[in-house]
C-alpha atoms as a PDB file:
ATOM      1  CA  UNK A   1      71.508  97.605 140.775  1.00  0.00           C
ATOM      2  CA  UNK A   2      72.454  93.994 139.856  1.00  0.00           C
ATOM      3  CA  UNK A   3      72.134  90.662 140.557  1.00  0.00           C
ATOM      4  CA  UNK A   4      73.693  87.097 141.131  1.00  0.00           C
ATOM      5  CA  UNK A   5      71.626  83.875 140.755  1.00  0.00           C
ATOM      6  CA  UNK A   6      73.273  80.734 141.341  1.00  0.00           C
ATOM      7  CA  UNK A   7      70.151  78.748 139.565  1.00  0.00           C
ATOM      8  CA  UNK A   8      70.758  75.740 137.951  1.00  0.00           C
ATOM      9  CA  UNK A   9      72.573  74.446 140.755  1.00  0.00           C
ATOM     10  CA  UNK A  10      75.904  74.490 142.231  1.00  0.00           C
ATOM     11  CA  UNK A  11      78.583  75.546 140.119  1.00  0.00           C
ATOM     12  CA  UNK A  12      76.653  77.452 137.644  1.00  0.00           C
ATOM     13  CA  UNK A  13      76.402  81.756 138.022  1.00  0.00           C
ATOM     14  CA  UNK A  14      74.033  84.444 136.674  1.00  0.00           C
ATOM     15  CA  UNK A  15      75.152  87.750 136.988  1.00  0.00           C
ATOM     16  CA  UNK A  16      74.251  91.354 136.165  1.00  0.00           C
ATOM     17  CA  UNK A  17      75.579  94.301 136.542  1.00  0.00           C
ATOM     18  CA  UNK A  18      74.620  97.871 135.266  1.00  0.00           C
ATOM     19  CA  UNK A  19      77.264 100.550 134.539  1.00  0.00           C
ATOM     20  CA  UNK A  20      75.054 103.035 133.981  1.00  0.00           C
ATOM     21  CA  UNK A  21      76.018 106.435 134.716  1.00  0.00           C
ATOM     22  CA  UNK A  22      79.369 105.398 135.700  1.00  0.00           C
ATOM     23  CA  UNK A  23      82.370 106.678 133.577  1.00  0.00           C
ATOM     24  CA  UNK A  24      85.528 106.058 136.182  1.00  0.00           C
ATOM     25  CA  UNK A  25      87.744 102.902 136.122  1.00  0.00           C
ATOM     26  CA  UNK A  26      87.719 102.360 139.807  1.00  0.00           C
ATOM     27  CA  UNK A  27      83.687 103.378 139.675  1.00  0.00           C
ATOM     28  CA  UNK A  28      82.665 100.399 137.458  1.00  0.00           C
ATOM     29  CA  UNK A  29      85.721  97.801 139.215  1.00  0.00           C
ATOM     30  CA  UNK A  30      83.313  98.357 142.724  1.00  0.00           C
ATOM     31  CA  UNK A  31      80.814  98.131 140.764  1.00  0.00           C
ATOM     32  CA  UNK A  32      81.507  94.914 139.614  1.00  0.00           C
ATOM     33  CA  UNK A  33      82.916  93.432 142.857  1.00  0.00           C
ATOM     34  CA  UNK A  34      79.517  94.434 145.041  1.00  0.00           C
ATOM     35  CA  UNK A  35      77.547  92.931 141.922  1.00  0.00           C
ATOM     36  CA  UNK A  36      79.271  89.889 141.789  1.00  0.00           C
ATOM     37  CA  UNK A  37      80.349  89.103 145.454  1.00  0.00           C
ATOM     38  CA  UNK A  38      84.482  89.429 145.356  1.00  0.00           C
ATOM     39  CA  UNK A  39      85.962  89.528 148.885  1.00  0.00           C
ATOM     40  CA  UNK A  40      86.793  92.455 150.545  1.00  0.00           C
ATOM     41  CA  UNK A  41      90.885  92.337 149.758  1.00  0.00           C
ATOM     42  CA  UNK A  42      89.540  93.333 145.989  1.00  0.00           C
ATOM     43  CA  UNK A  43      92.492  95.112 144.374  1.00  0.00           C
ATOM     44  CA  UNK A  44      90.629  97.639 142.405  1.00  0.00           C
ATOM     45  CA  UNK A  45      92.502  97.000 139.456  1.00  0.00           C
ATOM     46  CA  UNK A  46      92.366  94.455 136.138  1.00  0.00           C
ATOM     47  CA  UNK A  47      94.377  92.152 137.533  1.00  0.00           C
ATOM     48  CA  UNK A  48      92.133  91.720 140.673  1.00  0.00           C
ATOM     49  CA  UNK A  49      89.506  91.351 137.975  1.00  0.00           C
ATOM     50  CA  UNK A  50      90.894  88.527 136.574  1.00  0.00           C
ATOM     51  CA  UNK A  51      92.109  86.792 139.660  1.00  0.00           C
ATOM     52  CA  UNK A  52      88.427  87.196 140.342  1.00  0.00           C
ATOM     53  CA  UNK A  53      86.654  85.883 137.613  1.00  0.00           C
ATOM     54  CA  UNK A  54      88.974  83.360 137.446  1.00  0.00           C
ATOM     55  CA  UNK A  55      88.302  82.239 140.575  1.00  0.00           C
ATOM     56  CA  UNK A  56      84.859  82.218 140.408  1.00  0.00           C
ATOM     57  CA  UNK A  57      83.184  78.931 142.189  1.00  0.00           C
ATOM     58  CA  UNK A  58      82.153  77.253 138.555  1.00  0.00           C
ATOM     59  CA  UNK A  59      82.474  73.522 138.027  1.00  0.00           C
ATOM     60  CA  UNK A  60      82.848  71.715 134.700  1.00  0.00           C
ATOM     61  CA  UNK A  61      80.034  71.635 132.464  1.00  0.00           C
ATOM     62  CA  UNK A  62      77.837  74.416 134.140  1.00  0.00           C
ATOM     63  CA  UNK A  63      77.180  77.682 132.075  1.00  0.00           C
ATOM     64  CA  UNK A  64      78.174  80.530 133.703  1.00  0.00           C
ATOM     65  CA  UNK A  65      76.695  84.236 132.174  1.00  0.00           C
ATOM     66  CA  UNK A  66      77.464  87.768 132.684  1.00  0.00           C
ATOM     67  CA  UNK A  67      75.694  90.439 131.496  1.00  0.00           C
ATOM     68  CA  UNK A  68      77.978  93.943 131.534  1.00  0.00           C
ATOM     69  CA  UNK A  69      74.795  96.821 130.894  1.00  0.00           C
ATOM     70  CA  UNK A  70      75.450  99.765 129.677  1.00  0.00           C
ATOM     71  CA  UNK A  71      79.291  99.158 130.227  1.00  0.00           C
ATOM     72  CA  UNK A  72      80.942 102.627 128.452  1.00  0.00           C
ATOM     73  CA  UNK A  73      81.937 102.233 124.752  1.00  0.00           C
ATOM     74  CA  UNK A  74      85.386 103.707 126.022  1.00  0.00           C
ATOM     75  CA  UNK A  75      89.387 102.370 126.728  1.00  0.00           C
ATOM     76  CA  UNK A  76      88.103 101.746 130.289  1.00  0.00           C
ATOM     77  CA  UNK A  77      84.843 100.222 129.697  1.00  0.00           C
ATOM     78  CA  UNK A  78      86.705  98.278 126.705  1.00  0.00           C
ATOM     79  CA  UNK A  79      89.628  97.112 129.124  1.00  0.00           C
ATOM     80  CA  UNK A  80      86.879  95.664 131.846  1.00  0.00           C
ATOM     81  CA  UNK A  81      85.447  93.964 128.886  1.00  0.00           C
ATOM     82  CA  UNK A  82      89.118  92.398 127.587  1.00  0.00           C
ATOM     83  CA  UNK A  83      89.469  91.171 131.772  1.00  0.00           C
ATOM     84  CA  UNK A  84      86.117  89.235 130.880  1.00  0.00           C
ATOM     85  CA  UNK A  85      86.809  87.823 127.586  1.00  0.00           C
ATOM     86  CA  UNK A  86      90.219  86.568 128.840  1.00  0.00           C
ATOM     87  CA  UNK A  87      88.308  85.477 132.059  1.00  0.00           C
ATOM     88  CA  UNK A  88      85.624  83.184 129.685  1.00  0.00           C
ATOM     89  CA  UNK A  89      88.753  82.008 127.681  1.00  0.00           C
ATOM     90  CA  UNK A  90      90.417  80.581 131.120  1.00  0.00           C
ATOM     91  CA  UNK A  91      87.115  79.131 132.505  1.00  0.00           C
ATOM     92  CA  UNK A  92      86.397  77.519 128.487  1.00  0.00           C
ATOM     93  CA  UNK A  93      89.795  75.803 128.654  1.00  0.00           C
ATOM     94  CA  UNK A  94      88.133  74.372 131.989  1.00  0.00           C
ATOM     95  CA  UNK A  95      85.113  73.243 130.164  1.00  0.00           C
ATOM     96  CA  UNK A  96      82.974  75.880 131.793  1.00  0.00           C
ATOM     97  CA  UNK A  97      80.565  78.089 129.576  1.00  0.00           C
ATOM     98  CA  UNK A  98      81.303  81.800 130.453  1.00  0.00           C
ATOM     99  CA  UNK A  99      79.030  83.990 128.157  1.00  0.00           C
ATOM    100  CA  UNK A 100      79.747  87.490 128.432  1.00  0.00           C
ATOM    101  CA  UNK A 101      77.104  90.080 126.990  1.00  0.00           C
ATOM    102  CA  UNK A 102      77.836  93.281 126.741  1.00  0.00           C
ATOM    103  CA  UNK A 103      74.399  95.398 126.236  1.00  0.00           C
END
């Protein structure tokens, strides 16, 4: 289903996660916390998202990338993306490397 590797060391991430077949907002928001380890008080929502990813455990100067497959070419699946660009932005101003990739 997906997949977190913290290799590279502490502070750095690798994740994964695979939309396929899901089309609902709170579908691919479960998705994404089982995939990438958020703590069961998880909103459901794209501000949880957010508070998530921005409170990821990354550390200055480690690369950080997210791959979002098969995320929907829709408002939904375009909204989760926006909650990871904004997410990259925060953790860039941090001097972390957040690459999102949206395949």
């Amino acid at each position: 289903m997906a997949g977190h590797d913290k290799g590279g060391g502490p502070g750095r991430g690798e994740w994964r996660v695979e939309f396929k077949g899901l089309r609902s907002r709170e579908s691919m928001l479960k998705r994404i916390a089982a995939s990438m380890g958020f703590p069961a008080h998880f909103g459901v929502n794209l501000d949880a998202l957010y508070d998530c990813l921005t409170d990821l455990p990354l550390s200055p100067g480690a690369d950080c990338n997210v791959t979002l497959a098969d995320l929907p070419h829709s408002a939904v699946g375009d909204a989760i993306h926006a909650a990871f660009a904004d997410a990259a932005e925060f953790w860039r101003e941090r001097g972390v490397a957040m690459r999102v990739l949206r395949d």
